[in-house]
Protein backbone atom coordinates (compact mmCIF):
# COMPACT_ATOMS: atom_id res chain seq x y z
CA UNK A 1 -105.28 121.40 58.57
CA UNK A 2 -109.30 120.47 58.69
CA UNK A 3 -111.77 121.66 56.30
CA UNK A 4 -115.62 122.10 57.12
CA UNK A 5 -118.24 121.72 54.13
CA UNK A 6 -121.33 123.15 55.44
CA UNK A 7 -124.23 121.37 53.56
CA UNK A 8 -127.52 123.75 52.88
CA UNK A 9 -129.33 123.44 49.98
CA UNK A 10 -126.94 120.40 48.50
CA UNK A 11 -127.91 117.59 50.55
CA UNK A 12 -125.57 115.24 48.30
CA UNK A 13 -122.34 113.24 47.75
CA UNK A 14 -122.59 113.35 44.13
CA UNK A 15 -121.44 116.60 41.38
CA UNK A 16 -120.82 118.57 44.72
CA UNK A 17 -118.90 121.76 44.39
CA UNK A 18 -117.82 122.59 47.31
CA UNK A 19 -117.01 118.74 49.06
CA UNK A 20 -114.74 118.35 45.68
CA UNK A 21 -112.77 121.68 45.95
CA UNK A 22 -112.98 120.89 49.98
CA UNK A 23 -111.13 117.38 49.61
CA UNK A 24 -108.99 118.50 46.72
CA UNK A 25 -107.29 119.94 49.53
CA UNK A 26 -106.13 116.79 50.91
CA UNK A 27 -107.18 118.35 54.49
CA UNK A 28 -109.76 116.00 56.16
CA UNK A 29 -112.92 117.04 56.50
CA UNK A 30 -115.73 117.87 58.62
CA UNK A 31 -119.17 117.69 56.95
CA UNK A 32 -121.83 119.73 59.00
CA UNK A 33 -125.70 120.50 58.76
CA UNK A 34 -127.38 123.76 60.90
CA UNK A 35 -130.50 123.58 61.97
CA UNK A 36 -131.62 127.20 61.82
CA UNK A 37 -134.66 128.70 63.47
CA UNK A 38 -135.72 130.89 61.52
CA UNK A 39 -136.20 128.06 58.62
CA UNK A 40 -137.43 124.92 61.17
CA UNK A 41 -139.68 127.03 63.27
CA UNK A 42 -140.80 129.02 60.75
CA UNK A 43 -144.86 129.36 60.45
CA UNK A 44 -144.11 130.29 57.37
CA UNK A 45 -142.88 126.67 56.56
CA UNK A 46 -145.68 124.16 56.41
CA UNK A 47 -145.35 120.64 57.45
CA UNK A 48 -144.62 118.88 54.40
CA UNK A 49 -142.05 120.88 53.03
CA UNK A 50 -140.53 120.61 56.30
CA UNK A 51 -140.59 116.77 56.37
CA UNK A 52 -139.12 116.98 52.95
CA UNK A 53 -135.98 118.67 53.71
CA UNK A 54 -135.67 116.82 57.01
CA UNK A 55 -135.82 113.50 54.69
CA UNK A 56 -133.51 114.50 52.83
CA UNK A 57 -130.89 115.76 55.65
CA UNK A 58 -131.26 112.14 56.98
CA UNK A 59 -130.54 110.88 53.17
CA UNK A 60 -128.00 112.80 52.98
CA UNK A 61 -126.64 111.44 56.69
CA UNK A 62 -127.19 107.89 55.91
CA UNK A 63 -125.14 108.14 52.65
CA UNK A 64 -122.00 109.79 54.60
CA UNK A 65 -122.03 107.13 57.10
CA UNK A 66 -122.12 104.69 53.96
CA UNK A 67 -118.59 105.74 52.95
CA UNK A 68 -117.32 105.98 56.56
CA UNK A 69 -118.12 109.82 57.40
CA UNK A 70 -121.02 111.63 59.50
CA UNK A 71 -123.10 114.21 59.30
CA UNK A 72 -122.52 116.82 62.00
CA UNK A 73 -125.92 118.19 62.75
CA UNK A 74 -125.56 121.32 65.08
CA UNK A 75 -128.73 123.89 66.29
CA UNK A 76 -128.14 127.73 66.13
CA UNK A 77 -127.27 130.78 64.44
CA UNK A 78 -125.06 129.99 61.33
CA UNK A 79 -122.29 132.05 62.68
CA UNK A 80 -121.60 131.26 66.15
CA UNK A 81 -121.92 127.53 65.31
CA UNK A 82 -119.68 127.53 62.76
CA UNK A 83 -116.70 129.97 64.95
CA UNK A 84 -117.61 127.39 67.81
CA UNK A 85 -116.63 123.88 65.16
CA UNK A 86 -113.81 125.82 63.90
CA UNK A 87 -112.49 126.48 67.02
CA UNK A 88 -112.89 123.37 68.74
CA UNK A 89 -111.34 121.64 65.50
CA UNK A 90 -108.98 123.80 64.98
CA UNK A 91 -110.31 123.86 61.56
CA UNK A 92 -108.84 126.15 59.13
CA UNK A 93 -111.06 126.30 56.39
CA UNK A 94 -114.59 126.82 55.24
CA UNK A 95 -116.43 125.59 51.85
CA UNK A 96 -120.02 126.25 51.21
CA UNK A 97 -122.21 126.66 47.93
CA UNK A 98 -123.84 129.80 47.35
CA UNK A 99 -127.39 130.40 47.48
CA UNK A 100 -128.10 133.92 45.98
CA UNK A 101 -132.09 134.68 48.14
CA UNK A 102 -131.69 137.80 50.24
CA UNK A 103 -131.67 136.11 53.23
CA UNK A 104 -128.96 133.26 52.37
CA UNK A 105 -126.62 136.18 50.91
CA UNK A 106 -126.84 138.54 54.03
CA UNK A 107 -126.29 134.90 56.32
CA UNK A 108 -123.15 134.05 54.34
CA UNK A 109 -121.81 137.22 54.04
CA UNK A 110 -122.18 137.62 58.25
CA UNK A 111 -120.15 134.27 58.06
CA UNK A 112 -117.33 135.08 55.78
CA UNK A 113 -116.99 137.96 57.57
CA UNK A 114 -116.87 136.77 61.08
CA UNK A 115 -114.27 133.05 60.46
CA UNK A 116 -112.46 135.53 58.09
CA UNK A 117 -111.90 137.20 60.88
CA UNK A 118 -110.65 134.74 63.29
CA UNK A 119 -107.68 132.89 60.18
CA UNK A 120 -110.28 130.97 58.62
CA UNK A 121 -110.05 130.60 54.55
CA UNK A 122 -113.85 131.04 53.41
CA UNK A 123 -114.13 129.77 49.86
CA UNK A 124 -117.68 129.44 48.68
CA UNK A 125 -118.51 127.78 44.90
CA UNK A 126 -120.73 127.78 42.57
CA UNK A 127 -123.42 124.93 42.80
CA UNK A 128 -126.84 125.92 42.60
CA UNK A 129 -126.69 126.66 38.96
CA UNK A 130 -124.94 126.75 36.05
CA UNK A 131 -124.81 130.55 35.18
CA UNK A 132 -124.73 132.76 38.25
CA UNK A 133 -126.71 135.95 38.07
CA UNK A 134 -123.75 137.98 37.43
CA UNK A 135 -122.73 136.06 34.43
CA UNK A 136 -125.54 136.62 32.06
CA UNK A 137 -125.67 140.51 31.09
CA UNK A 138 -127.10 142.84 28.53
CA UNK A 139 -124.78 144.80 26.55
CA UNK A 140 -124.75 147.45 28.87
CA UNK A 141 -123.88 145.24 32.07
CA UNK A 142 -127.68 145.21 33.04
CA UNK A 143 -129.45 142.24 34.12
CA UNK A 144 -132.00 141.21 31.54
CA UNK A 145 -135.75 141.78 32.43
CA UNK A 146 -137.08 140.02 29.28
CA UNK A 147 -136.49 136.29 29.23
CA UNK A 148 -135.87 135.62 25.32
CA UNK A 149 -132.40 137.49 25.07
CA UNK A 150 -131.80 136.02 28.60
CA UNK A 151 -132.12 132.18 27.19
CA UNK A 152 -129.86 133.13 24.00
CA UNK A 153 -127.03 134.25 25.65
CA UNK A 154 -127.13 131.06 27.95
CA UNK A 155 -127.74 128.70 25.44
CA UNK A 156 -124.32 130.31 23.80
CA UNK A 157 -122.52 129.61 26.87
CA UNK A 158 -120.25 126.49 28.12
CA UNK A 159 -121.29 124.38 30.97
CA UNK A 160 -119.23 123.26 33.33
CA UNK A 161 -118.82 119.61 33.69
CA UNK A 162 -120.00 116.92 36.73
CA UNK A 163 -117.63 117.08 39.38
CA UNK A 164 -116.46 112.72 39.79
CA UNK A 165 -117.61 111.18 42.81
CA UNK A 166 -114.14 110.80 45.66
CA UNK A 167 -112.32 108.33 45.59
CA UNK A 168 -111.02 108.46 48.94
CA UNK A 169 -113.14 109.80 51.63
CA UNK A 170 -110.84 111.50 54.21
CA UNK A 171 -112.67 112.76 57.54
CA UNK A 172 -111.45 114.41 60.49
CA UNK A 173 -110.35 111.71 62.50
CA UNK A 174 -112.64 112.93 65.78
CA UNK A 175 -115.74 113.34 63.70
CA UNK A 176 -117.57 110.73 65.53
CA UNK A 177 -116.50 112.10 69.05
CA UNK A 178 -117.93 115.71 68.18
CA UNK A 179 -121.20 116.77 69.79
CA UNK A 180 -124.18 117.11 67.85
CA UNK A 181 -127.82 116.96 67.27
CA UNK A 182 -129.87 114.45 66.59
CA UNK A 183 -131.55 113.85 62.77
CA UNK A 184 -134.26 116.65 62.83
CA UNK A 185 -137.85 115.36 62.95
CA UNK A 186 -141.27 117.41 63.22
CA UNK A 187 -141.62 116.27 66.25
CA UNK A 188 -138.80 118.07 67.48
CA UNK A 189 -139.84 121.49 66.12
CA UNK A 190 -143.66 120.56 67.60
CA UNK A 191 -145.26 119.79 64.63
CA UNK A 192 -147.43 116.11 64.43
CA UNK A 193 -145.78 113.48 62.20
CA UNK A 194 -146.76 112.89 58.99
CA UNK A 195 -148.26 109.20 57.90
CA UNK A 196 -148.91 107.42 54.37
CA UNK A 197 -146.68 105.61 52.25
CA UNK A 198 -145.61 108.81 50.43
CA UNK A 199 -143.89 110.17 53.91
CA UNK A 200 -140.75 108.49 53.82
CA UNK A 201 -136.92 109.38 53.81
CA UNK A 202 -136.16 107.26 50.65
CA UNK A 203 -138.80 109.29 48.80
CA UNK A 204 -137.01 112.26 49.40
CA UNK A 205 -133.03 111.20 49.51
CA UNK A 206 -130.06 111.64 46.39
CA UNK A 207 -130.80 108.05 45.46
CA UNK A 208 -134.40 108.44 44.83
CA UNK A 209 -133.83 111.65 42.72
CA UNK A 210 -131.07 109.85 41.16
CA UNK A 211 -133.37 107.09 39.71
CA UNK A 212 -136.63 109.65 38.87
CA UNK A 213 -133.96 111.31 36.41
CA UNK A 214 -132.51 108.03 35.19
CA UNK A 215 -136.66 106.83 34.51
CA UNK A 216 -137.47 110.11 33.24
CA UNK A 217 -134.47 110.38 30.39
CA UNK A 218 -135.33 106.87 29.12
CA UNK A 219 -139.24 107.76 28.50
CA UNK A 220 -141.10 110.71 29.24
CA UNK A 221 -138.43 113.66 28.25
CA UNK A 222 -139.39 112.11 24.79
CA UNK A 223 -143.23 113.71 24.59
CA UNK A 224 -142.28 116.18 27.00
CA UNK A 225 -143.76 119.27 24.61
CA UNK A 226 -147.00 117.85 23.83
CA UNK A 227 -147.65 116.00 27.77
CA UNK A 228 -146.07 118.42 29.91
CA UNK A 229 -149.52 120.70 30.31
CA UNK A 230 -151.46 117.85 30.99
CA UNK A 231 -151.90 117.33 34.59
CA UNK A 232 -153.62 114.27 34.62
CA UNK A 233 -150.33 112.42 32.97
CA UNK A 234 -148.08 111.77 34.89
CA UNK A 235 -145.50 113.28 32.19
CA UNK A 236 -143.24 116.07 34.09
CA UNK A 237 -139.92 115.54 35.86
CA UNK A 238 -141.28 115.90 39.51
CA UNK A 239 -137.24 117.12 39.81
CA UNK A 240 -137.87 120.02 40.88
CA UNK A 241 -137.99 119.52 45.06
CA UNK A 242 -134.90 117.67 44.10
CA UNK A 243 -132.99 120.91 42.16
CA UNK A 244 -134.20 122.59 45.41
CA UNK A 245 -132.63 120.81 47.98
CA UNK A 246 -129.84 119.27 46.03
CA UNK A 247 -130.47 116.02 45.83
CA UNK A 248 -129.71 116.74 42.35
CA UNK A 249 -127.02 118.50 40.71
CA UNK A 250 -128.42 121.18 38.05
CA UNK A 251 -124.74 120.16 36.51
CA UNK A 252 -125.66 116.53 36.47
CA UNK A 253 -129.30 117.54 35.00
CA UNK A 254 -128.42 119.34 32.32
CA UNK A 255 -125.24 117.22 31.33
CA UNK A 256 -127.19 113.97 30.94
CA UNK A 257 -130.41 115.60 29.28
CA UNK A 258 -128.08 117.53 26.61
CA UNK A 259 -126.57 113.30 26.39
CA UNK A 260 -130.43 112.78 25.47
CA UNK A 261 -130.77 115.46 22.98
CA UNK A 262 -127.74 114.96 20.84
CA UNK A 263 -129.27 111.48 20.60
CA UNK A 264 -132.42 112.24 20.16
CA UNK A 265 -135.04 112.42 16.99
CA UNK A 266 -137.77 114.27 15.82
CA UNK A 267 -140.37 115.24 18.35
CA UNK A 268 -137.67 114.09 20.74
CA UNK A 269 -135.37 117.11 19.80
CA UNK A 270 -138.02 119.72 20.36
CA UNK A 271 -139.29 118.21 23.63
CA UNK A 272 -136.04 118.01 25.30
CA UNK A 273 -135.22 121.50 23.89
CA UNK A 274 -138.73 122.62 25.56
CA UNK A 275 -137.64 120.86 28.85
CA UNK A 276 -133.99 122.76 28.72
CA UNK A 277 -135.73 126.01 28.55
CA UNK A 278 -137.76 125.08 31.96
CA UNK A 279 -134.31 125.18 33.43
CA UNK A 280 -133.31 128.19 32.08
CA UNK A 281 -136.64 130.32 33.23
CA UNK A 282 -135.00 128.82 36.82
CA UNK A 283 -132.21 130.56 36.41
CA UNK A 284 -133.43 133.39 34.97
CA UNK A 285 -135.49 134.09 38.05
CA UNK A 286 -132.67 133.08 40.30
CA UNK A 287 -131.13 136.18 38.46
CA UNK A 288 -134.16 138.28 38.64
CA UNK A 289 -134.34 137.53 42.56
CA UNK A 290 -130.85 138.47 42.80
CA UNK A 291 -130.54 142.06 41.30
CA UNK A 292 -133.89 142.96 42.35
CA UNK A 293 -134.57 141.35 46.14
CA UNK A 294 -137.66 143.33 46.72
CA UNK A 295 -139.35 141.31 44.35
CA UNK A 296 -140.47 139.12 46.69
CA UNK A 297 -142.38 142.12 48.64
CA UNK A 298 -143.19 144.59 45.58
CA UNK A 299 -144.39 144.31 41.87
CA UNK A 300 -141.19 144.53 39.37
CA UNK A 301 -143.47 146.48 37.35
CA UNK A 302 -144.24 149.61 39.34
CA UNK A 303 -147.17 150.40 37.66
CA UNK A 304 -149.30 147.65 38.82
CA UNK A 305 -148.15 148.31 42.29
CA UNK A 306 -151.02 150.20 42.94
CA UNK A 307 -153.55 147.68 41.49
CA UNK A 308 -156.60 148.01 44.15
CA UNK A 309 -156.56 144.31 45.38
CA UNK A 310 -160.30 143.54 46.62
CA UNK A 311 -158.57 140.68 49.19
CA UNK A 312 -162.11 139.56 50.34
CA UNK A 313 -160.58 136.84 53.11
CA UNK A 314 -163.54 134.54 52.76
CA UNK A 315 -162.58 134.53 48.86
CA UNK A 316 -159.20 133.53 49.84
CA UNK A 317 -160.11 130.49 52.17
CA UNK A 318 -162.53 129.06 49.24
CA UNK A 319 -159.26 128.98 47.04
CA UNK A 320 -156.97 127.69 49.55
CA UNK A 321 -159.29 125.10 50.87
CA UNK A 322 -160.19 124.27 46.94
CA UNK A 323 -163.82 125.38 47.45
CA UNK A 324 -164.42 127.93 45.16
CA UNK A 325 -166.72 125.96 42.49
CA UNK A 326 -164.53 125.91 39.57
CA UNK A 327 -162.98 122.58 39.49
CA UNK A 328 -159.47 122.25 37.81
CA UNK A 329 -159.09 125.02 40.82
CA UNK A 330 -160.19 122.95 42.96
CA UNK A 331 -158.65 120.26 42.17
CA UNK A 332 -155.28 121.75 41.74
CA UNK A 333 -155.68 123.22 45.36
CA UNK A 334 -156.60 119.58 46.48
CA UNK A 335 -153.70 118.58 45.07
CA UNK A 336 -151.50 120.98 46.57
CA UNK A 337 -152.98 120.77 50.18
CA UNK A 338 -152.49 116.66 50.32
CA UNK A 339 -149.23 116.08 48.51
CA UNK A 340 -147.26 119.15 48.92
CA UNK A 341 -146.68 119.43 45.20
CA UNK A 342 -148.74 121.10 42.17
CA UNK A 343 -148.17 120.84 38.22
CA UNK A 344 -146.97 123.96 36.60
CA UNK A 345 -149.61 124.00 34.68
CA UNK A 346 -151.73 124.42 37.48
CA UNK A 347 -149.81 126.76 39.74
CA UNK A 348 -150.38 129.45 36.17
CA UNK A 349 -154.46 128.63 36.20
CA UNK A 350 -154.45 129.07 40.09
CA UNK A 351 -152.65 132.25 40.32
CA UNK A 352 -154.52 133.50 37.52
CA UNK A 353 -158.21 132.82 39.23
CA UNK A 354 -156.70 134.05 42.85
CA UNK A 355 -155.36 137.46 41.27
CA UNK A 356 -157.72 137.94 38.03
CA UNK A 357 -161.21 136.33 39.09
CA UNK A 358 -160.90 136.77 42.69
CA UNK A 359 -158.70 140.07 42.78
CA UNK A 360 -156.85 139.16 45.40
CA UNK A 361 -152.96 140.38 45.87
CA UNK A 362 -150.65 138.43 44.55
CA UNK A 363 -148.80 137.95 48.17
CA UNK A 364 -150.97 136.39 49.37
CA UNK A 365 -151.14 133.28 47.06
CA UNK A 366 -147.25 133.38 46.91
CA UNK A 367 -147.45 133.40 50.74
CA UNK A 368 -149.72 130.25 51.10
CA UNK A 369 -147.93 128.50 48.06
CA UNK A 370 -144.45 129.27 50.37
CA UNK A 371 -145.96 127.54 53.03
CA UNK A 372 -147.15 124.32 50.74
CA UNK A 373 -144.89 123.31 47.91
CA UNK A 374 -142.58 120.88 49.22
CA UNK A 375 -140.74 122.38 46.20
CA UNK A 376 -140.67 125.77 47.23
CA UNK A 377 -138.62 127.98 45.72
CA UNK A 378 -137.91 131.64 47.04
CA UNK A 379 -137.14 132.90 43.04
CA UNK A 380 -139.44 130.43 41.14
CA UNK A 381 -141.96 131.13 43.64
CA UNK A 382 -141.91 135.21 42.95
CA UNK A 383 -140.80 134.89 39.41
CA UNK A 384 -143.65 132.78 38.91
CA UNK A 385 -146.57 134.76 41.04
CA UNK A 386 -145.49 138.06 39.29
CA UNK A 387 -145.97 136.52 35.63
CA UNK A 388 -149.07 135.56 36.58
CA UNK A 389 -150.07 138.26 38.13
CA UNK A 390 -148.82 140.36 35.09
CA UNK A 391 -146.88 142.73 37.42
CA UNK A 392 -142.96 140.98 36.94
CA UNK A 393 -139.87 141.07 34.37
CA UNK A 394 -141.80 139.86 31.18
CA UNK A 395 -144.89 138.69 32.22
CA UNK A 396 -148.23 137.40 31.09
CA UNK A 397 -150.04 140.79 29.99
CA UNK A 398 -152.79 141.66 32.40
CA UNK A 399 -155.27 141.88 29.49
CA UNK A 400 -154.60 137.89 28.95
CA UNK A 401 -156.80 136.77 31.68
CA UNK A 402 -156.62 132.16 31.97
CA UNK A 403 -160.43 131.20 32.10
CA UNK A 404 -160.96 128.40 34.51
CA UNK A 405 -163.63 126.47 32.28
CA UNK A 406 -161.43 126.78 29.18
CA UNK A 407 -158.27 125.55 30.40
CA UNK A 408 -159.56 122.52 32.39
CA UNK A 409 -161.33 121.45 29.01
CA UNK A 410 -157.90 122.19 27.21
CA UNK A 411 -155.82 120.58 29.60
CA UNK A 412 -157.78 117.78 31.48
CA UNK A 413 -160.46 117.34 28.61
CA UNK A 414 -161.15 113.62 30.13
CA UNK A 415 -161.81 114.81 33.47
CA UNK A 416 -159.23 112.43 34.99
CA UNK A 417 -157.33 115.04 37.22
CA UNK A 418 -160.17 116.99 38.07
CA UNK A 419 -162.02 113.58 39.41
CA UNK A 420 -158.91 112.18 41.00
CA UNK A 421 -158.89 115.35 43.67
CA UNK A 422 -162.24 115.99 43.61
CA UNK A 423 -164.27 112.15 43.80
CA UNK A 424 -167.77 114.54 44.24
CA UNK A 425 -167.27 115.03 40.35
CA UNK A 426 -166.59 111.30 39.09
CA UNK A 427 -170.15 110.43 37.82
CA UNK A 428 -170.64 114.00 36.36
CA UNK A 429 -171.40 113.56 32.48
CA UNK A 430 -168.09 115.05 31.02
CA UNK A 431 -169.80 117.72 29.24
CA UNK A 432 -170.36 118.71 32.19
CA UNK A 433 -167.03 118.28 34.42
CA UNK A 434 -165.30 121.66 34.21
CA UNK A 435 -168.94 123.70 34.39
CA UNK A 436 -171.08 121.31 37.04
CA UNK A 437 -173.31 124.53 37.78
CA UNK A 438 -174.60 123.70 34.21
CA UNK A 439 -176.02 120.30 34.74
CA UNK A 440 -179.84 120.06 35.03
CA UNK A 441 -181.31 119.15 38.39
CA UNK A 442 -182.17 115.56 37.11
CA UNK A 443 -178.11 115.11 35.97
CA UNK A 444 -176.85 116.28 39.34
CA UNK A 445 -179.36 113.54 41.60
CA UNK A 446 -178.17 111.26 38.79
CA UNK A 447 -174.62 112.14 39.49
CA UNK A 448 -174.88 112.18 43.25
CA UNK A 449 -173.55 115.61 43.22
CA UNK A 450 -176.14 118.29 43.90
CA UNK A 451 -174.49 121.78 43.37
CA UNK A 452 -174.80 124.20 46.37
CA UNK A 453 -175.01 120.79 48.30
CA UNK A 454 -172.03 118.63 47.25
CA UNK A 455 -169.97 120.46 45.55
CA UNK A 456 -170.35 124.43 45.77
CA UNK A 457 -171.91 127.09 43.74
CA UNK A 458 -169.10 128.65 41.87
CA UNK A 459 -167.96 131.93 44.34
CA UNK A 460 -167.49 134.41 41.61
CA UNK A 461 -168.78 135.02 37.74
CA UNK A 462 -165.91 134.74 35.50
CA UNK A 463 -166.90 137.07 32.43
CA UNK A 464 -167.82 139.55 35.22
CA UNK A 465 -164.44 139.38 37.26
CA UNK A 466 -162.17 139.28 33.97
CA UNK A 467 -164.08 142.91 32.91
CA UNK A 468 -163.36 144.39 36.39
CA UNK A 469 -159.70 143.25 36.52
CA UNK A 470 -159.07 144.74 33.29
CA UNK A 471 -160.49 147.99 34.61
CA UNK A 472 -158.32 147.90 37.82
CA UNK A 473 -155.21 147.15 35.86
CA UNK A 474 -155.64 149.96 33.51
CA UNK A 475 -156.67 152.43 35.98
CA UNK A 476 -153.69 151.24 37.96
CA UNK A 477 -151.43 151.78 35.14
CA UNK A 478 -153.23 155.28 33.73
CA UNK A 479 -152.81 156.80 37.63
CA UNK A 480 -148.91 155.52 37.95
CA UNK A 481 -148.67 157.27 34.39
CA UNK A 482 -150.67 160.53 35.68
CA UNK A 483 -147.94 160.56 38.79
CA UNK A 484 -144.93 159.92 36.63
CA UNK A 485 -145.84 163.01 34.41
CA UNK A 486 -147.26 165.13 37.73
CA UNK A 487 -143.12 164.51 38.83
């Protein structure tokens, strides 16, 4: 009697679903990591994500030979490696944690299906959040597409509790004599190695998202309302590449915030409330993602799937590259293209000016913001891309269009982001920090920062782009209404 926990998007000891149900077997186990093509050798997977997770593999590793276990780390296709362990184990059973993307749910499925098949027990568990898709439905049994009702109903709900840490660690006694891979590097999948104090395994591991919770509940959570949109604090969790690889355990999240907020006073209260709802928009897209999968390929809203997308590709390098002349833009892009990472805040004022100033399909950002975030997120990522874009479940209306000088003076009204990613702009008069175009000739040779020369010449006219998207929304949404009553 052995039992294999195949770690995916879980990478910890701690609050883990399926490793508890797994040893309250009694069986020994066998703890095993796949390295899959189609994620490692993926161009659609930039470099730093894929340091991140590999960081966090090795965490993960390091911690199970801690308590006397290993990490089995095999290469292949999900299936046959998994039939190949079992059978060379003579393991009996299988525990995983579901993951509910398209792709993960067609994978798992082919699994349970094939070890079913050959006497294994499959048992997979809830992990990744705390209300699966399934459990949160309207009256009629239909997945909400508003968020409001959605974040009611959960609220209403009981949590499950954090799972205890074993207290005996019981591993198949030939675990070290199994064959495996090495711990995955980039170098391994051809990719150069990444350098800089920031590019390290502890950065990345259970312990380090262990503490950045522990730090966060005992200061920040506190002003979280009134800091969170202000990118040049550092005031937000930074959990989130955490929640996605699972470091962290949304169980263990939520349990010791909700700790916070029954002791909590004040602006306190309504802060950590604010935070709770950022988890529950997570789940909410997980759930949107789930019951609607070509969401990550089509608008939700299928009137603005015929919005006529300009997609001028030299447009699209200036934003990507952070070049495009408006600076919290730039600066946000900056941000994105050194550390992997980009505050919310930002990702809703740079989808905005990619889709609504440069009128450029909302694919394509989602694409290149795939490719970044360290963080990335298939349902966050689609969720989040379709709001702004105004074509998802409850979105930003189209007619609501972020302008790029307003919100950096909203937002970063000291200038201390925007000058952090972008040192051209750090002796620009802050008047003028958000709309350098405007400074006279003598201010920019003052400045050191000539525009057209330093830093560019904004690429597009706000006022004028805002007027033209709101034309090619509504003529988008008056020809989808033309077809539906031409039917």
């Amino acid at each position: 009697m052995t039992a294999i926990v195949w770690f995916r998007r879980d990478l910890r000891l701690h609050d883990h679903a399926a490793l508890h149900i797994a040893m309250q077997t009694g069986d020994p186990i066998i703890p095993v990591f796949i390295l899959d093509d189609w994620f490692c050798r993926s161009g659609t997977v930039g470099d730093k994500r894929l340091f991140a997770y590999f960081a966090a593999v090795q965490s993960l590793a390091n911690n199970l030979a801690h308590v006397g276990g290993r990490l089995l780390i095999r290469h292949g296709d999900p299936v046959q490696v998994l039939s190949q362990l079992a059978k060379e184990t003579g393991a009996d059973k299988l525990f995983f944690n579901r993951d509910y993307t398209p792709y993960a749910r067609k994978r798992d499925q082919s699994v349970c299906d094939a070890l079913t098949s050959e006497g294994v027990m499959v048992q997979s568990c809830k992990d990744l959040v705390l209300h699966e898709p399934a459990e949160i439905l309207t009256k009629q049994r239909t997945p909400y597409a508003v968020f409001t009702p959605y974040r009611r109903l959960w609220q209403t709900l009981p949590k499950e509790q954090p799972y205890p840490i074993p207290e005996r660690w019981l591993m198949f006694d030939r675990l070290n004599e199994l064959p495996g891979e090495a711990l995955p590097t980039l170098e391994a999948f051809g990719r150069k190695a990444l350098t800089g104090d920031e590019w390290t395994v502890q950065r990345f591991g259970e312990r380090a998202a262990c503490e950045r919770l522990k730090q966060y509940l005992n200061g920040d959570i506190q002003q979280y309302k009134d800091r969170r949109d202000m990118p040049g604090l550092d005031a937000t969790s930074r959990l989130s590449f955490a929640l996605k690889a699972g470091t962290l355990s949304i169980r263990t999240v939520y349990y010791l915030v909700h700790e916070a907020l029954e002791e909590a006073r004040g602006e306190g209260v309504t802060s950590i409330e604010a935070f709770i709802t950022e988890l529950i928009w997570r789940e909410f897209y997980q759930q949107v993602l789930f019951f609607h999968p070509k969401t990550t390929e089509q608008a939700f809203l299928p009137q603005f799937e015929g919005v006529k997308w300009e997609n001028n590709p030299e447009l699209l390098a200036r934003w990507c590259e952070g070049e495009t002349g408006y600076p919290i833009v730039d600066a946000a892009m900056k941000q994105l293209g050194e550390t992997g990472w980009m505050h919310n805040r930002l990702r809703m004022i740079t989808a905005s000016f990619l889709t609504k100033d440069l009128l450029i399909d909302w694919r394509y950002g989602m694409a290149y913001f795939a490719k970044q975030l360290i963080d990335y997120d298939e349902a966050a990522n689609s969720g989040g891309w379709q709001w702004s874009a105004s074509t998802g479940t409850d979105p930003q209306p189209y007619f609501r269009i972020f302008n790029p000088i307003s919100q950096g003076e909203k937002f970063d009204p000291d200038g201390v982001f925007v000058k952090k990613y972008l040192p051209v702009l750090r002796d620009v008069p802050l008047q003028y920090i958000h709309k350098p175009w405007e400074m006279p000739k003598e201010v920019q040779e003052q400045a050191n920062c000539v525009i057209g020369l330093d830093y560019p010449v904004p690429c597009v006219d706000h006022a004028e782009r805002r007027k033209l998207a709101l034309s090619l929304f509504q003529e988008a949404k008056d020809r989808h209404l033309m077809q539906k009553q031409n039917e």
